[in-house]
C-alpha atoms as a PDB file:
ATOM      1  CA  UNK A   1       2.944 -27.810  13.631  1.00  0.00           C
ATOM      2  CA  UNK A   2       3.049 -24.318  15.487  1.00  0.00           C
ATOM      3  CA  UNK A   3       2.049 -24.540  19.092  1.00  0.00           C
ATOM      4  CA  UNK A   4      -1.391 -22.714  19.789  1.00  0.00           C
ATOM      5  CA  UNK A   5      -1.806 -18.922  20.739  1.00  0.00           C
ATOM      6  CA  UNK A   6      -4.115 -18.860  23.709  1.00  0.00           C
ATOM      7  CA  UNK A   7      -3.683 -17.897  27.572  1.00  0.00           C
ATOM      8  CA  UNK A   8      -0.325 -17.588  28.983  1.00  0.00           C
ATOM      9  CA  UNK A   9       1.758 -18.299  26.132  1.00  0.00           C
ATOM     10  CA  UNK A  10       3.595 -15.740  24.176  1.00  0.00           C
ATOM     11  CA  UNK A  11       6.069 -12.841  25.695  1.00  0.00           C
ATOM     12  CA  UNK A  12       7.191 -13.848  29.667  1.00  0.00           C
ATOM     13  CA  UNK A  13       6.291 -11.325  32.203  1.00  0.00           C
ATOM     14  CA  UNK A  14       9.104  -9.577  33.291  1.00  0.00           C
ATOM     15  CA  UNK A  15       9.856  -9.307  37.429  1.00  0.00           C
ATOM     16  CA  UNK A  16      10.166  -5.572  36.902  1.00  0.00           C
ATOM     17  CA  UNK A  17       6.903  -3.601  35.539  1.00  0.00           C
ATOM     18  CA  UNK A  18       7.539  -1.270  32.831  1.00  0.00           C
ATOM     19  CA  UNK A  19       7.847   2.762  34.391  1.00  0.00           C
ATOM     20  CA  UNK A  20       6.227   5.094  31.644  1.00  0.00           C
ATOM     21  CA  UNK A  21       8.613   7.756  30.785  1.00  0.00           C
ATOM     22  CA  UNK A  22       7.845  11.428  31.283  1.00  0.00           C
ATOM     23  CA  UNK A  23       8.283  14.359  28.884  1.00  0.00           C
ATOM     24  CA  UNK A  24      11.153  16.477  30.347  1.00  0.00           C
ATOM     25  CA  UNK A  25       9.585  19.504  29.026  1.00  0.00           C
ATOM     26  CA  UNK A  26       6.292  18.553  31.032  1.00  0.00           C
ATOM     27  CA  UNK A  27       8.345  17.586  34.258  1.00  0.00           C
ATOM     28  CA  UNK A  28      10.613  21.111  34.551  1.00  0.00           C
ATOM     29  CA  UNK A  29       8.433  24.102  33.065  1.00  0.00           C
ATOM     30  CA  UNK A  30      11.634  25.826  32.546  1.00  0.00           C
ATOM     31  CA  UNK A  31      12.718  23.958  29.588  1.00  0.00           C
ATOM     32  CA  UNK A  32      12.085  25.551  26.557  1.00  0.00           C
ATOM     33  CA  UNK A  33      12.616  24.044  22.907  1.00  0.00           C
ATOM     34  CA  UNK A  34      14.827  27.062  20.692  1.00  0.00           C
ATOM     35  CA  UNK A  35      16.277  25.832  17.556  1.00  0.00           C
ATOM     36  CA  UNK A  36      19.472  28.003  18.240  1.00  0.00           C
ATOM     37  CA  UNK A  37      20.195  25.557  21.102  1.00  0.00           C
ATOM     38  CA  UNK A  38      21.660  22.919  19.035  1.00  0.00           C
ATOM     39  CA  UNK A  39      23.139  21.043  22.150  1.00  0.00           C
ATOM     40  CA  UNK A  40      19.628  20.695  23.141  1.00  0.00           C
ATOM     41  CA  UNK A  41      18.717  19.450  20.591  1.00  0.00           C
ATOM     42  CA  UNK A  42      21.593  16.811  20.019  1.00  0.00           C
ATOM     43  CA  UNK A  43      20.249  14.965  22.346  1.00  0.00           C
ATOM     44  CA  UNK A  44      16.959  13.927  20.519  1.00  0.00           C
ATOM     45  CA  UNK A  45      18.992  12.978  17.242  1.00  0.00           C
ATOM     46  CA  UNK A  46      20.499   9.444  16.818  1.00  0.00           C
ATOM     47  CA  UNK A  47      24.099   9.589  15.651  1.00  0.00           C
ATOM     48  CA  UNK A  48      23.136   8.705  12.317  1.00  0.00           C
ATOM     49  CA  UNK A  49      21.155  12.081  12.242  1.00  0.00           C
ATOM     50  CA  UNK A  50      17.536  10.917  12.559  1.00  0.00           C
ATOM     51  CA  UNK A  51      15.073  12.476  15.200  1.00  0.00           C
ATOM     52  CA  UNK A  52      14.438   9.852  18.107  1.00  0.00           C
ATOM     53  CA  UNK A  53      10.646   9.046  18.130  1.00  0.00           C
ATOM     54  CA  UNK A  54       8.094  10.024  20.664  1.00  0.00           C
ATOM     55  CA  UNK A  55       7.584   5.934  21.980  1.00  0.00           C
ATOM     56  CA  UNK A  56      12.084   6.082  22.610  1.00  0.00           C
ATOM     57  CA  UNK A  57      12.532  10.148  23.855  1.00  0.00           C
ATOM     58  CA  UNK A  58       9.630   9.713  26.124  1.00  0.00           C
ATOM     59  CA  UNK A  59       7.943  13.363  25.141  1.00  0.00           C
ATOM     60  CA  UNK A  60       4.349  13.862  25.351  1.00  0.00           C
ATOM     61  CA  UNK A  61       2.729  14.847  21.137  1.00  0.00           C
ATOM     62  CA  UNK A  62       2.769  18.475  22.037  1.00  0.00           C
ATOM     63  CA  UNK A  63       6.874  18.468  22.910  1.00  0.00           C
ATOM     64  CA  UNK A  64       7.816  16.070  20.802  1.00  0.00           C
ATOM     65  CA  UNK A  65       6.276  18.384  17.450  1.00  0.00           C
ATOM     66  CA  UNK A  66       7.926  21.400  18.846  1.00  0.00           C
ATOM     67  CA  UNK A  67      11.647  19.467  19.436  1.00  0.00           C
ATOM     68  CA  UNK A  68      10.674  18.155  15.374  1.00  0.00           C
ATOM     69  CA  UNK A  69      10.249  21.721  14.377  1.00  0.00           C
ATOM     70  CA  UNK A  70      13.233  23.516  16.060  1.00  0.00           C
ATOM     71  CA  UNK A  71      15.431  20.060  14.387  1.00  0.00           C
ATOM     72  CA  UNK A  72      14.062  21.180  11.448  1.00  0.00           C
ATOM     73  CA  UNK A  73      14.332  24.654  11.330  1.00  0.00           C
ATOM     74  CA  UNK A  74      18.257  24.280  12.996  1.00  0.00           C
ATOM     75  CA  UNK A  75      19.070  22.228   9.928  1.00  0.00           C
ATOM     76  CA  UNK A  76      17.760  24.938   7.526  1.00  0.00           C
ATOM     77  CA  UNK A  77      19.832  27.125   8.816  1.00  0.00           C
ATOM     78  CA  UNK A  78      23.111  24.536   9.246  1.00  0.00           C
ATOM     79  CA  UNK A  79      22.773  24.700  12.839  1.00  0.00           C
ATOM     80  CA  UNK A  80      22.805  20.964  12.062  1.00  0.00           C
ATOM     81  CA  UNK A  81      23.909  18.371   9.530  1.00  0.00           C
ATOM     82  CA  UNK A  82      21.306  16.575   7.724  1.00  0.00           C
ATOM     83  CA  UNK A  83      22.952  12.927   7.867  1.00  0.00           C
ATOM     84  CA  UNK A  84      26.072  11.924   9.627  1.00  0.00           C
ATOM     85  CA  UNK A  85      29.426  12.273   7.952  1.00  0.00           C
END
C-alpha cells in the first residue's frame, strides 16, 4: 500500500535555497541578440542542436523569443547546422 501524501512528506528541503537566475540580456544592457553572432548564440544551443529553454538559460520571455528568432534566422542562412553531425 503507498504511504499517504500529506504534510512533510514528498521532496526533502534542500540546506541551500534555490537563487533565481537572471536574464543576461536584462543584467548588462549592452548585450544585444544579432543572428550574425553565431558564437553568441552557441551558447543557448545544446550540442545536439536544440535551443535551451527559458526555465534552463535563465532569460526573461522577451530575451529568450529574440535569442529563438536570431537561432532561427542564423540557421536559414547556414550560420548554423540544424542537428548535430
Amino acid at each position: 500500500m503507498p504511504a499517504p501524501r500529506g504534510k512533510g512528506k514528498g521532496r526533502k528541503k534542500s540546506k541551500f535555497p534555490r537563487r533565481r537566475k537572471v536574464c543576461r540580456m536584462c543584467a548588462d544592457k549592452r548585450i544585444s541578440v544579432d543572428y550574425k553572432d553565431t558564437k553568441f548564440l552557441q551558447g543557448y544551443i545544446v550540442e545536439r542542436s536544440k535551443i535551451l529553454p527559458r526555465r534552463i538559460s535563465g532569460n526573461c520571455a522577451k530575451h529568450q523569443r529574440m535569442i529563438q528568432q536570431a537561432i532561427k534566422r542564423a540557421r536559414h542562412v547556414a550560420l548554423l547546422a540544424y542537428v548535430a553531425d
